[in-house]
Protein backbone atom coordinates (compact mmCIF):
# COMPACT_ATOMS: atom_id res chain seq x y z
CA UNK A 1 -13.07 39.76 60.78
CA UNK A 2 -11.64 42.51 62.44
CA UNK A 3 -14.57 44.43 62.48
CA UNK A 4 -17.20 42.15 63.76
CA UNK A 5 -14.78 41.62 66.40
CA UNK A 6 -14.37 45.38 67.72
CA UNK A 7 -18.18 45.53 67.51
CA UNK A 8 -18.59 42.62 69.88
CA UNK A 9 -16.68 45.02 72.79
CA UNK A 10 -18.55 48.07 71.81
CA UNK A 11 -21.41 45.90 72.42
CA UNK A 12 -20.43 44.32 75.44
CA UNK A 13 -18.83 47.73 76.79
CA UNK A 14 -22.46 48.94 76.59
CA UNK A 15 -24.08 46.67 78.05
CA UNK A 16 -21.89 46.53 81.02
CA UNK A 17 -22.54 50.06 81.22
CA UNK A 18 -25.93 50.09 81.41
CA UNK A 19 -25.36 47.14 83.50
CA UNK A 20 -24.03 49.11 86.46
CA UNK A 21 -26.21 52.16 85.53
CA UNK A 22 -29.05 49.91 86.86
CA UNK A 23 -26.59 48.86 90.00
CA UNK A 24 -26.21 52.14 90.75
CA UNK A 25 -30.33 52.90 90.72
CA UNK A 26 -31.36 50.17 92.35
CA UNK A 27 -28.71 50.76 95.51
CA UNK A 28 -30.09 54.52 96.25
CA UNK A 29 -27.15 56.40 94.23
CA UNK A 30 -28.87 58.79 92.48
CA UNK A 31 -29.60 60.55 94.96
CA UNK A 32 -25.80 60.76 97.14
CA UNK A 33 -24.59 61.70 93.95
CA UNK A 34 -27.16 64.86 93.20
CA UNK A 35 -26.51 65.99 96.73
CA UNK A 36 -22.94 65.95 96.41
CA UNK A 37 -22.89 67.76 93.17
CA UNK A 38 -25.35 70.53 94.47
CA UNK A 39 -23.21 70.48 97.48
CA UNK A 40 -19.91 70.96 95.08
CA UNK A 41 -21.66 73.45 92.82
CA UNK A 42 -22.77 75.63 95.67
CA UNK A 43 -19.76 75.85 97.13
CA UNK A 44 -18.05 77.12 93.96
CA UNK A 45 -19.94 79.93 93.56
CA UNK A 46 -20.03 81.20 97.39
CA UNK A 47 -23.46 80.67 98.66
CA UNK A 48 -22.45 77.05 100.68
């Protein structure tokens, strides 16, 4: 019983996940977060 029971929150953990995955798409986040990270990244190794 046990284990149908932790496989019924792996399963809803996932789809939760890809839940706000799709969220995050639809609102424009993709692309804050790739500019922040090049941002980051550039910084770190002198050239920002």
């Amino acid at each position: 019983m046990k284990n149908k029971q932790n496989t019924f929150w792996v399963f809803a953990g996932f789809f939760f996940f890809v839940f706000l995955v799709f969220l995050g798409i639809n609102a424009g986040e993709t692309r804050a977060i790739l500019e922040k990270a090049t941002k980051i990244c550039l910084s770190c190794i002198g050239l920002g």
